[in-house]
PDB file of N, CA and C in Angstrom:
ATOM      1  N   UNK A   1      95.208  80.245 102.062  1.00  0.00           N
ATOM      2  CA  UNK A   1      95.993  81.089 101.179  1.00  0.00           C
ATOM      3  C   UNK A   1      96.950  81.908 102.049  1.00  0.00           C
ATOM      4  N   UNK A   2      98.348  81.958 101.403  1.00  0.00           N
ATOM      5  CA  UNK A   2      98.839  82.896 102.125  1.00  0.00           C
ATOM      6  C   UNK A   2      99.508  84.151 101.878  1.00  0.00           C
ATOM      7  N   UNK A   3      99.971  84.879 102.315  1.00  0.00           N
ATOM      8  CA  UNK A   3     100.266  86.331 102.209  1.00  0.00           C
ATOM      9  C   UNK A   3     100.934  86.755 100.543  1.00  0.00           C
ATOM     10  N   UNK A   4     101.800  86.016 100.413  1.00  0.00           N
ATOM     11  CA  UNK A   4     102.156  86.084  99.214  1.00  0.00           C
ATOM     12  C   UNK A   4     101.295  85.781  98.018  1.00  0.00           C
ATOM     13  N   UNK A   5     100.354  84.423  98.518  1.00  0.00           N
ATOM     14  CA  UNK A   5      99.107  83.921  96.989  1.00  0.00           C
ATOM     15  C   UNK A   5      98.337  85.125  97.250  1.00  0.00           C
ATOM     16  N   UNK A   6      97.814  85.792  98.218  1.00  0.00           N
ATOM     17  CA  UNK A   6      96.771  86.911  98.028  1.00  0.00           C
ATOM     18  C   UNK A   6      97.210  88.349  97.688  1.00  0.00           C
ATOM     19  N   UNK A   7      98.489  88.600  97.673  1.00  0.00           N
ATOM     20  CA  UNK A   7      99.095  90.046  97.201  1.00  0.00           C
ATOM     21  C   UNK A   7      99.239  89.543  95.542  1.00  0.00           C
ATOM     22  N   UNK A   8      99.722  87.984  94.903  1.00  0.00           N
ATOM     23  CA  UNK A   8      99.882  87.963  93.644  1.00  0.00           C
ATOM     24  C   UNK A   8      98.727  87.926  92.959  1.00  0.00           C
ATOM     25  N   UNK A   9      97.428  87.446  93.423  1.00  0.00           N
ATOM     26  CA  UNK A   9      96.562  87.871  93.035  1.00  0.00           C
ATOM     27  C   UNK A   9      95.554  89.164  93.273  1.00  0.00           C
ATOM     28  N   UNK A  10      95.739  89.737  94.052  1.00  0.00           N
ATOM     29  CA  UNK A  10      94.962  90.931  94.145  1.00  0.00           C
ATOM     30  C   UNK A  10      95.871  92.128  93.020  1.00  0.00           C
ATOM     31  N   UNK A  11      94.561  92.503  92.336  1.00  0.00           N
ATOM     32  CA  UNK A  11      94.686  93.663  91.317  1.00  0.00           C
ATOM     33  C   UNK A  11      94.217  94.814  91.842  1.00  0.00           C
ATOM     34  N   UNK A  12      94.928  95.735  91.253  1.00  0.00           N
ATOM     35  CA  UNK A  12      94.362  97.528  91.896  1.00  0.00           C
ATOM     36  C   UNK A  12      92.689  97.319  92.128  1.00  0.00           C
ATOM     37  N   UNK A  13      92.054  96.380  90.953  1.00  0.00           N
ATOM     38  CA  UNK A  13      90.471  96.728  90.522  1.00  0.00           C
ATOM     39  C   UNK A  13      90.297  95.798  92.281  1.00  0.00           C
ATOM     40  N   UNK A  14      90.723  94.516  92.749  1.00  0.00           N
ATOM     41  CA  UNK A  14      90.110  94.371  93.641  1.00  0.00           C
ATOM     42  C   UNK A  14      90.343  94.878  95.287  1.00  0.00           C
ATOM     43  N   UNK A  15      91.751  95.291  94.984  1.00  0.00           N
ATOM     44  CA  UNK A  15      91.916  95.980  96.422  1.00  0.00           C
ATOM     45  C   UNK A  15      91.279  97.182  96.562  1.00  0.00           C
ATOM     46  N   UNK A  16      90.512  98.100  95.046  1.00  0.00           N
ATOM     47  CA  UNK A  16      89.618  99.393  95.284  1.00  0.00           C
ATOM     48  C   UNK A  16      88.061  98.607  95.542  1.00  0.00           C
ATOM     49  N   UNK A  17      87.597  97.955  95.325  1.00  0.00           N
ATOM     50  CA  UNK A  17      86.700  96.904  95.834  1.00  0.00           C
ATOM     51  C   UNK A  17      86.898  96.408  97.432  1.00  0.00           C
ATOM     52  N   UNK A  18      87.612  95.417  97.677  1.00  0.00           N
ATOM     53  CA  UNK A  18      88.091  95.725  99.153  1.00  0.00           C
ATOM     54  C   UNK A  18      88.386  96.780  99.813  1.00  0.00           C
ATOM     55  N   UNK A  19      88.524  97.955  99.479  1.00  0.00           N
ATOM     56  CA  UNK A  19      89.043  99.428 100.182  1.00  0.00           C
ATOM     57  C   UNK A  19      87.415  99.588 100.400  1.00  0.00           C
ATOM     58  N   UNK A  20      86.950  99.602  99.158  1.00  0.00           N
ATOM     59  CA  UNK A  20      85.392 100.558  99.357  1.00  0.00           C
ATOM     60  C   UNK A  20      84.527  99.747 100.327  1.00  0.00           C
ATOM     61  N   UNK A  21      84.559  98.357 100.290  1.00  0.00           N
ATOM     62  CA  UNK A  21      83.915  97.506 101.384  1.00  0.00           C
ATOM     63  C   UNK A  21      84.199  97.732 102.973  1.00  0.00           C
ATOM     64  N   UNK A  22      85.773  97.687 103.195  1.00  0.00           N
ATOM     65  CA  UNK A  22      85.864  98.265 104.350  1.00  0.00           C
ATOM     66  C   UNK A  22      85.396  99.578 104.672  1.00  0.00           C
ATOM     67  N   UNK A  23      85.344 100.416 103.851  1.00  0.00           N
ATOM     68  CA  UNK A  23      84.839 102.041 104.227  1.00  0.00           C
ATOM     69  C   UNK A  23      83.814 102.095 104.472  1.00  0.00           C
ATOM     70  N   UNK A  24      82.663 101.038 103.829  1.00  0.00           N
ATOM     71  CA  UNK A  24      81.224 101.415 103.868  1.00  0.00           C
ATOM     72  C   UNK A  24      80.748 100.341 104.583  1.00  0.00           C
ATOM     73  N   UNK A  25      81.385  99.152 104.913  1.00  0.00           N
ATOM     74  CA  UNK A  25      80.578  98.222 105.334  1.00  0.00           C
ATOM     75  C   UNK A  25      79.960  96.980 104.817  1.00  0.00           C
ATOM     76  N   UNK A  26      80.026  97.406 103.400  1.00  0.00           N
ATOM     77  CA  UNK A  26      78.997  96.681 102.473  1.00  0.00           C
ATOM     78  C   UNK A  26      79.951  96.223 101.364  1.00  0.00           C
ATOM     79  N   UNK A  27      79.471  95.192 100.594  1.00  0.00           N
ATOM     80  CA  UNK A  27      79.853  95.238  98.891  1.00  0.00           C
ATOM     81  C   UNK A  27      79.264  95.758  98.346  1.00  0.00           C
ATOM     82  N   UNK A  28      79.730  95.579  97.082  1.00  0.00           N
ATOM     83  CA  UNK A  28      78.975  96.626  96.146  1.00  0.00           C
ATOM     84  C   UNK A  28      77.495  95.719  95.739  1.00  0.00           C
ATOM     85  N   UNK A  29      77.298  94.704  95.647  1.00  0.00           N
ATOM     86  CA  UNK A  29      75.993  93.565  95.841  1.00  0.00           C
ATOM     87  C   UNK A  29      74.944  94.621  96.647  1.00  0.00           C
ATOM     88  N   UNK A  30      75.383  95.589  98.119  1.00  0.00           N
ATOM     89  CA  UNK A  30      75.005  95.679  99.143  1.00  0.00           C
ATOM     90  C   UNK A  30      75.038  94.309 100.778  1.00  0.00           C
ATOM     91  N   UNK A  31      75.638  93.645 100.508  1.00  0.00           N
ATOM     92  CA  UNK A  31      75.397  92.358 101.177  1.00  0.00           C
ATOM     93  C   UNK A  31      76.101  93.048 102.495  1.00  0.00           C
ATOM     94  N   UNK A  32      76.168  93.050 103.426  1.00  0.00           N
ATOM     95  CA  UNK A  32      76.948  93.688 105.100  1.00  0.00           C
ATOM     96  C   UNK A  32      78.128  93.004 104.931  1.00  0.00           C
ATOM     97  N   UNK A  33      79.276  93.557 105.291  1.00  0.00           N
ATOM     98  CA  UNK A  33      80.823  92.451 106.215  1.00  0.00           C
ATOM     99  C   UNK A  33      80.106  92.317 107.473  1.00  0.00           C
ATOM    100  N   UNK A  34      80.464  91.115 107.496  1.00  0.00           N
ATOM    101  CA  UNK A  34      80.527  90.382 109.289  1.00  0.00           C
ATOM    102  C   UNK A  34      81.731  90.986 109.901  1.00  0.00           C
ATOM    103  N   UNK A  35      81.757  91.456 110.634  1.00  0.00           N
ATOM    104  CA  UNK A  35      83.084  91.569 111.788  1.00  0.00           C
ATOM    105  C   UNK A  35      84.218  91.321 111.368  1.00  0.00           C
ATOM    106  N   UNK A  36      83.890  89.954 111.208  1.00  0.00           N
ATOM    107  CA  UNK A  36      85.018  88.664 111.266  1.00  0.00           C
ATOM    108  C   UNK A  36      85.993  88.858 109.375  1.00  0.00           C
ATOM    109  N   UNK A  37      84.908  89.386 108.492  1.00  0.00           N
ATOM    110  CA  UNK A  37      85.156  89.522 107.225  1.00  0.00           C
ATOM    111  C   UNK A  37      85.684  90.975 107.211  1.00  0.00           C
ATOM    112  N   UNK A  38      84.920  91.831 108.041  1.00  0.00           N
ATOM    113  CA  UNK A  38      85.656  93.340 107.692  1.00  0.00           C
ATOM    114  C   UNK A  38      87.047  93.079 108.498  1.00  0.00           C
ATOM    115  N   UNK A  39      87.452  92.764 109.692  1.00  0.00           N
ATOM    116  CA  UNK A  39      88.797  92.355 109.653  1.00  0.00           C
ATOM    117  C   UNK A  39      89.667  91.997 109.049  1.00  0.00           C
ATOM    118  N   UNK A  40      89.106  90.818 108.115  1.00  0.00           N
ATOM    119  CA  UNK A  40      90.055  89.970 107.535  1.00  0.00           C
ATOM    120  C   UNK A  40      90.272  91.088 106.166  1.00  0.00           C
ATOM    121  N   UNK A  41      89.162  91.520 105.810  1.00  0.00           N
ATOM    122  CA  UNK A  41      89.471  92.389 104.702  1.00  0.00           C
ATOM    123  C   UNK A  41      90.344  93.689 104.488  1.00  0.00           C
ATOM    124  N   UNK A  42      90.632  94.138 105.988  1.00  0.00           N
ATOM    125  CA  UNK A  42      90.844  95.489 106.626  1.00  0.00           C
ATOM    126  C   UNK A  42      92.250  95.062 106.220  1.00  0.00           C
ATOM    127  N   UNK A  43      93.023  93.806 107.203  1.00  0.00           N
ATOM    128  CA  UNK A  43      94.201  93.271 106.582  1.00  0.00           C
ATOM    129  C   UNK A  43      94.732  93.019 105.578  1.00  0.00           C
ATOM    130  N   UNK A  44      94.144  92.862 104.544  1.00  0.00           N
ATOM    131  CA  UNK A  44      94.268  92.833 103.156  1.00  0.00           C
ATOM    132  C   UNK A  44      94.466  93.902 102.348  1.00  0.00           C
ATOM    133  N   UNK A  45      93.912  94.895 102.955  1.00  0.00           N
ATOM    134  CA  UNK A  45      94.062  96.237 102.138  1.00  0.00           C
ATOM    135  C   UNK A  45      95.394  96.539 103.225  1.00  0.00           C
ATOM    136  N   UNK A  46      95.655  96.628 104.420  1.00  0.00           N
ATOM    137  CA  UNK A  46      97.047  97.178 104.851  1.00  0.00           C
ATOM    138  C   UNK A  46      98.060  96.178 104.337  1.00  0.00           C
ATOM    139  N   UNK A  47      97.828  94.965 103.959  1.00  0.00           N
ATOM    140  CA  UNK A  47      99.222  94.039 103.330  1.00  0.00           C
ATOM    141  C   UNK A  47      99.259  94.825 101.867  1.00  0.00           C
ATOM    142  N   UNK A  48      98.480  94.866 101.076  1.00  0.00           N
ATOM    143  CA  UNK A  48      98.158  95.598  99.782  1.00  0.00           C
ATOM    144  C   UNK A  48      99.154  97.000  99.677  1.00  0.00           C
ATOM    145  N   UNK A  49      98.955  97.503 100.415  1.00  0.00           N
ATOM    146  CA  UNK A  49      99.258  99.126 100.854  1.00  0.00           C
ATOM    147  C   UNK A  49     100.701  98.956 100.961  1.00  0.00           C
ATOM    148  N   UNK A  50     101.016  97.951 101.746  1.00  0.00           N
ATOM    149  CA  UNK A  50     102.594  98.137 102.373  1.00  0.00           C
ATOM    150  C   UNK A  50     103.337  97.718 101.227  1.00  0.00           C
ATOM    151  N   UNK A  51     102.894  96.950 100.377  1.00  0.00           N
ATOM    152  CA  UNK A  51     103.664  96.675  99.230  1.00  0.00           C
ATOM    153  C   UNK A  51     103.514  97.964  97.806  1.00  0.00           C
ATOM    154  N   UNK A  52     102.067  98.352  97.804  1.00  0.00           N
ATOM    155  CA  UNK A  52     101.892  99.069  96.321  1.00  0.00           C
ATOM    156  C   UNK A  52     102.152 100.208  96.801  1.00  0.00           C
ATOM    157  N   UNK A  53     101.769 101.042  97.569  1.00  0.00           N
ATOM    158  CA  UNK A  53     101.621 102.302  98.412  1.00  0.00           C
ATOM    159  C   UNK A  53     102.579 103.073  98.414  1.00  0.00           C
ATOM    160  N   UNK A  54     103.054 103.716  96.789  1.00  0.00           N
ATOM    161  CA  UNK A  54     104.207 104.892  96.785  1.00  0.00           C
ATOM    162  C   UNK A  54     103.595 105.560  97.184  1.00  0.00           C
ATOM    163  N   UNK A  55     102.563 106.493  96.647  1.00  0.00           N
ATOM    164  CA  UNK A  55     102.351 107.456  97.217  1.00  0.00           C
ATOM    165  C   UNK A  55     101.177 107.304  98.088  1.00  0.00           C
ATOM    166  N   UNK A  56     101.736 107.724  99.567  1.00  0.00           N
ATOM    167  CA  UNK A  56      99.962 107.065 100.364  1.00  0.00           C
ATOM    168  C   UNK A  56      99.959 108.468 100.999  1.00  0.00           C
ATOM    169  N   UNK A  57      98.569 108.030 101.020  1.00  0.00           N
ATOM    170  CA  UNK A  57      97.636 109.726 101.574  1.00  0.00           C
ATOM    171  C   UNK A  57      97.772 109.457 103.049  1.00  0.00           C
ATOM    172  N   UNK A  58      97.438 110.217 103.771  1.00  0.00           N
ATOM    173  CA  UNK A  58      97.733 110.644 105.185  1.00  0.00           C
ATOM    174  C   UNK A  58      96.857 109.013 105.602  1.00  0.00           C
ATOM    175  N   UNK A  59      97.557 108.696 106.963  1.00  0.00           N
ATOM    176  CA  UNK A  59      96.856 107.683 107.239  1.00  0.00           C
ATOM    177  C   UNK A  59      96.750 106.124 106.716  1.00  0.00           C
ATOM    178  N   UNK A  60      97.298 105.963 105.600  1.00  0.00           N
ATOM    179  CA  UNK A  60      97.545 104.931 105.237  1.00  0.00           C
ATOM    180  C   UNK A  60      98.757 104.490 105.320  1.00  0.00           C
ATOM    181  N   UNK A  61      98.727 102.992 104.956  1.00  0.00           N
ATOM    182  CA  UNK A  61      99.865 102.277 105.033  1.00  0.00           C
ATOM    183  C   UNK A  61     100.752 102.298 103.429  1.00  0.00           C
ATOM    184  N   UNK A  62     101.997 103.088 104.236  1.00  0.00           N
ATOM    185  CA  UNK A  62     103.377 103.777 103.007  1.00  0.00           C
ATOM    186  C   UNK A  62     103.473 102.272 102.352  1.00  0.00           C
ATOM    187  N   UNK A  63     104.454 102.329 101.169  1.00  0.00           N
ATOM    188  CA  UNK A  63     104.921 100.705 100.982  1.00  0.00           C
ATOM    189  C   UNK A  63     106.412 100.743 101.893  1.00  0.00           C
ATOM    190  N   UNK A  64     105.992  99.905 102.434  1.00  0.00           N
ATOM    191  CA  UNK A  64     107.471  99.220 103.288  1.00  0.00           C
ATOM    192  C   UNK A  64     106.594  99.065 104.898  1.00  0.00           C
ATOM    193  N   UNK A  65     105.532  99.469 104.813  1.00  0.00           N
ATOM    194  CA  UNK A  65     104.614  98.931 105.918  1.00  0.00           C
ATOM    195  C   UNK A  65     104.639 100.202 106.867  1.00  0.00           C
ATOM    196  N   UNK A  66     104.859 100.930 106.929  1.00  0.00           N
ATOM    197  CA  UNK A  66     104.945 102.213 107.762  1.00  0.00           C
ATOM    198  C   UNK A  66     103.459 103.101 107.522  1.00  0.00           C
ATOM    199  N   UNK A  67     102.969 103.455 108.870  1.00  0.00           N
ATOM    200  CA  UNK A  67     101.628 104.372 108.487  1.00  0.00           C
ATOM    201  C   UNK A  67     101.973 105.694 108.308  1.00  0.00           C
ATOM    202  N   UNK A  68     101.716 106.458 107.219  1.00  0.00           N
ATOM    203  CA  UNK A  68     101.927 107.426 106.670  1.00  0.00           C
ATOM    204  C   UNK A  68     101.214 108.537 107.522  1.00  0.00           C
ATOM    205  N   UNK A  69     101.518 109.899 108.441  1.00  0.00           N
ATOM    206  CA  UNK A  69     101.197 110.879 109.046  1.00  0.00           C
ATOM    207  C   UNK A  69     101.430 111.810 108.114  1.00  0.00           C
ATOM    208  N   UNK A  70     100.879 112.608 107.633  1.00  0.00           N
ATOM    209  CA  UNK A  70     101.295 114.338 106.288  1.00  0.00           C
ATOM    210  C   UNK A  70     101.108 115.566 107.777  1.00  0.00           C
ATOM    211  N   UNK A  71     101.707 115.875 107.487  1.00  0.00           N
ATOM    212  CA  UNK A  71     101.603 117.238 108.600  1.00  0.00           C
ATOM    213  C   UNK A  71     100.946 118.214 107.814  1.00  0.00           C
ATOM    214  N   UNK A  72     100.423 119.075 108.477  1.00  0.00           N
ATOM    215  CA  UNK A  72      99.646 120.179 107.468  1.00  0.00           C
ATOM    216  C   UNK A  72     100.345 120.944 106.378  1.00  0.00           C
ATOM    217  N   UNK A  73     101.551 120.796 106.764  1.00  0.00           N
ATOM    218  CA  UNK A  73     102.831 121.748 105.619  1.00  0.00           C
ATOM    219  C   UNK A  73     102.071 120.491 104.226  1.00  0.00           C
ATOM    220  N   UNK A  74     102.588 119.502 104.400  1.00  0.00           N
ATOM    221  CA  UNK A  74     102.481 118.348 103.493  1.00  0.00           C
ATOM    222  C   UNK A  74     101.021 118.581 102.826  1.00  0.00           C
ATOM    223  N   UNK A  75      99.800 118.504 103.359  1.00  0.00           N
ATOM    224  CA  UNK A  75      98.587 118.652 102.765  1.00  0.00           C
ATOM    225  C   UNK A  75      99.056 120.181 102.555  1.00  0.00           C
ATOM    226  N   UNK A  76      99.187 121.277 102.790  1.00  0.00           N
ATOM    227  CA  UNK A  76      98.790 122.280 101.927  1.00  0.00           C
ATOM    228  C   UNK A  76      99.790 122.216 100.629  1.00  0.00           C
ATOM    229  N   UNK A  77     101.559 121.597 100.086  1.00  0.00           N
ATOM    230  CA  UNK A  77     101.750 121.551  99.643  1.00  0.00           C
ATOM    231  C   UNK A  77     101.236 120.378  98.642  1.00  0.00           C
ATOM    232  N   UNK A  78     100.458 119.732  98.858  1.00  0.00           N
ATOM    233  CA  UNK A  78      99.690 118.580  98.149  1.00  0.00           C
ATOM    234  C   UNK A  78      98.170 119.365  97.624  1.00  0.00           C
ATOM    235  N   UNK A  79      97.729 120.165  97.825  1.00  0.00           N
ATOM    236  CA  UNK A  79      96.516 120.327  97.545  1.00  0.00           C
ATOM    237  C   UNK A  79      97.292 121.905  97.055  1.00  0.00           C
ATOM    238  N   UNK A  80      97.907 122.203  96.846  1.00  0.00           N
ATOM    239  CA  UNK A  80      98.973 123.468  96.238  1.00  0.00           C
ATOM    240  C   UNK A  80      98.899 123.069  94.795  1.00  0.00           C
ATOM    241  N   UNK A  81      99.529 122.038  95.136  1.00  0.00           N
ATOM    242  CA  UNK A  81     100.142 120.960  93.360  1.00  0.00           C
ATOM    243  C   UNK A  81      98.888 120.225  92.696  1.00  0.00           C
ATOM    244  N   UNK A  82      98.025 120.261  93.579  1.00  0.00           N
ATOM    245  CA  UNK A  82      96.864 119.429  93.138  1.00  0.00           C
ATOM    246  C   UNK A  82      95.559 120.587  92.259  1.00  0.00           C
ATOM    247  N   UNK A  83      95.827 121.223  92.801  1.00  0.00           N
ATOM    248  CA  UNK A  83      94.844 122.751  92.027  1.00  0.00           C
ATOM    249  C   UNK A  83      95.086 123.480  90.810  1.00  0.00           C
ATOM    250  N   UNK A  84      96.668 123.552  90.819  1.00  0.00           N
ATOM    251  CA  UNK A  84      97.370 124.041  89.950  1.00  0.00           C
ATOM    252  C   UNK A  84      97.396 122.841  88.468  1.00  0.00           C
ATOM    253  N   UNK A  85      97.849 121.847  89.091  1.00  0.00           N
ATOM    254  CA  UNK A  85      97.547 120.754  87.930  1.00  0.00           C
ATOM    255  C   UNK A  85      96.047 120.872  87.075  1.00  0.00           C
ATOM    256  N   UNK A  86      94.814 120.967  88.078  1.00  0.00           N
ATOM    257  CA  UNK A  86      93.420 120.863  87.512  1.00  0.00           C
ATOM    258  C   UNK A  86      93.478 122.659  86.950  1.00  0.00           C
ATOM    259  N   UNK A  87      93.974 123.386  87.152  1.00  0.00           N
ATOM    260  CA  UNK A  87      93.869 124.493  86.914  1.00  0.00           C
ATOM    261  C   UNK A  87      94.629 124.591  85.410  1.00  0.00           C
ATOM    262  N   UNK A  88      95.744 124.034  85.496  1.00  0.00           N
ATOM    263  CA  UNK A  88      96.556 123.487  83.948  1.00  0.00           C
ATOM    264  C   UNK A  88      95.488 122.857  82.887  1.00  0.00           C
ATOM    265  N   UNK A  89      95.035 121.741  83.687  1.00  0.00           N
ATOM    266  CA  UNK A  89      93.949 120.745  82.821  1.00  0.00           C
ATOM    267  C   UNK A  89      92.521 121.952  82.005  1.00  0.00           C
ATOM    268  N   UNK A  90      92.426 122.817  82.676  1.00  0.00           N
ATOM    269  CA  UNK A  90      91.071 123.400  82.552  1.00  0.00           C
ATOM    270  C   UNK A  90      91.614 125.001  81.889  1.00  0.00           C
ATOM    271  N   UNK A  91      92.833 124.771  81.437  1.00  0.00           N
ATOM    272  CA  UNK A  91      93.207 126.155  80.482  1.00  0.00           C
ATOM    273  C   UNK A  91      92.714 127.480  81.550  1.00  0.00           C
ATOM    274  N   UNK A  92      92.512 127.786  82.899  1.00  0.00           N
ATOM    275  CA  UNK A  92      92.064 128.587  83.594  1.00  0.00           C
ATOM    276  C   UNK A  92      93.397 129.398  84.292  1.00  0.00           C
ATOM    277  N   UNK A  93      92.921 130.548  84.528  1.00  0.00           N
ATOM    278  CA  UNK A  93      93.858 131.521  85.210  1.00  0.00           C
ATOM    279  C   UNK A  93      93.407 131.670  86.448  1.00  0.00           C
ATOM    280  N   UNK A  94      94.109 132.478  87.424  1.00  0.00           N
ATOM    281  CA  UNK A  94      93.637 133.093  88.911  1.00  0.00           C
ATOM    282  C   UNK A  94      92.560 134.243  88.375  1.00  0.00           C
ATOM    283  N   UNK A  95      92.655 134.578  87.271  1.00  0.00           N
ATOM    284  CA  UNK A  95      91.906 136.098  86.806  1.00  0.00           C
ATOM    285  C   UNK A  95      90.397 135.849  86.288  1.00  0.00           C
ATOM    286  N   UNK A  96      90.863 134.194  85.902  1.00  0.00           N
ATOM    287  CA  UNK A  96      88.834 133.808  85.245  1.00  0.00           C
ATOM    288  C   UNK A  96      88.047 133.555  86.458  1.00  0.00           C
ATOM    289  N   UNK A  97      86.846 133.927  86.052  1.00  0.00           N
ATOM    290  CA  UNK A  97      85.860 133.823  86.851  1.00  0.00           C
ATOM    291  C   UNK A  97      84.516 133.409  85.826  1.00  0.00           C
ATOM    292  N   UNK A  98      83.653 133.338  86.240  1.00  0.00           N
ATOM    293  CA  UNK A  98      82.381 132.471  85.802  1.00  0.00           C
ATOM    294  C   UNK A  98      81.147 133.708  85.869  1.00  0.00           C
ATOM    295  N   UNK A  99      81.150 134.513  84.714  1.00  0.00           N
ATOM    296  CA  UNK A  99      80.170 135.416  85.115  1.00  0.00           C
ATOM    297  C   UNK A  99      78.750 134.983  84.201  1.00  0.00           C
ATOM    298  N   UNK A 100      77.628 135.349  84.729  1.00  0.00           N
ATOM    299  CA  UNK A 100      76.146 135.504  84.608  1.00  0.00           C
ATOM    300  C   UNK A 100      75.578 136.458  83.998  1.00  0.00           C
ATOM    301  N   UNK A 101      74.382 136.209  83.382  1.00  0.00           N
ATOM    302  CA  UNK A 101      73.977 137.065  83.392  1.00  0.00           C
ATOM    303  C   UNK A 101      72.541 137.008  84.346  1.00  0.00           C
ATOM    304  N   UNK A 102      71.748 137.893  84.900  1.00  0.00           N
ATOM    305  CA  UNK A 102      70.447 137.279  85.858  1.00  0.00           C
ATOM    306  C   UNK A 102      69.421 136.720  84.825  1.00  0.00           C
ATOM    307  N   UNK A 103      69.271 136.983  83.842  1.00  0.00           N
ATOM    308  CA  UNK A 103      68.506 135.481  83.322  1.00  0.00           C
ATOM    309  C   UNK A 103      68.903 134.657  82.743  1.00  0.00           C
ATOM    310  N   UNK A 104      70.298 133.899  83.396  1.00  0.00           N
ATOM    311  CA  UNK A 104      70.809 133.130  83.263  1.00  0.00           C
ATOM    312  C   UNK A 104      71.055 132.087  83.996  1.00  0.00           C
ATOM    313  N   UNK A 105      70.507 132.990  85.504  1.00  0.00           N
ATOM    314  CA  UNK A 105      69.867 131.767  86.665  1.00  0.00           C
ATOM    315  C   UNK A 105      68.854 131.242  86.870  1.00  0.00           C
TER     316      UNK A 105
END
């Protein structure tokens, strides 16, 4: 197979399957990668990446094949936008807080 038959068939569902195998080692079966398979798989997720990969997190491969570096400006403005969004989602202010009462722990 070649580069092109395995990017037209790989779907988000199996390159997050291949991502999680390379990370852990394992399939989801539990069965081990051989060496020889976590390589080949490792490649698959950076061909994957260089093509789908608008937005890639630090360390990964951008689309157009470039490895993506975030400088700390970048993560704090990413995790800035990322709080505020869940903070939107959850109807919450800077002013709420989560109070108790002691027999309530």
């Amino acid at each position: 197979m070649d580069i092109s038959q395995l990017l037209a068939v790989m779907t988000p569902e199996i390159y997050q399957r291949i991502l999680t195998a390379v990370e852990t080692g394992k399939w989801l079966d539990g069965s081990v990668l051989t060496p020889q398979l976590r390589d080949s798989a490792m490649q698959a997720v950076m061909l994957y990446q260089s093509r789908h990969n608008i937005n890639a997190d630090h360390m990964t491969v951008a689309a157009g094949g470039e490895i993506k570096f975030k400088s700390k400006a970048e993560f704090k403005r990413d995790f800035a936008n990322n709080s505020l969004s869940s903070r939107d989602d959850n109807n919450t202010t800077d002013n709420d807080i989560a109070r108790f009462d002691h027999d309530q722990l």
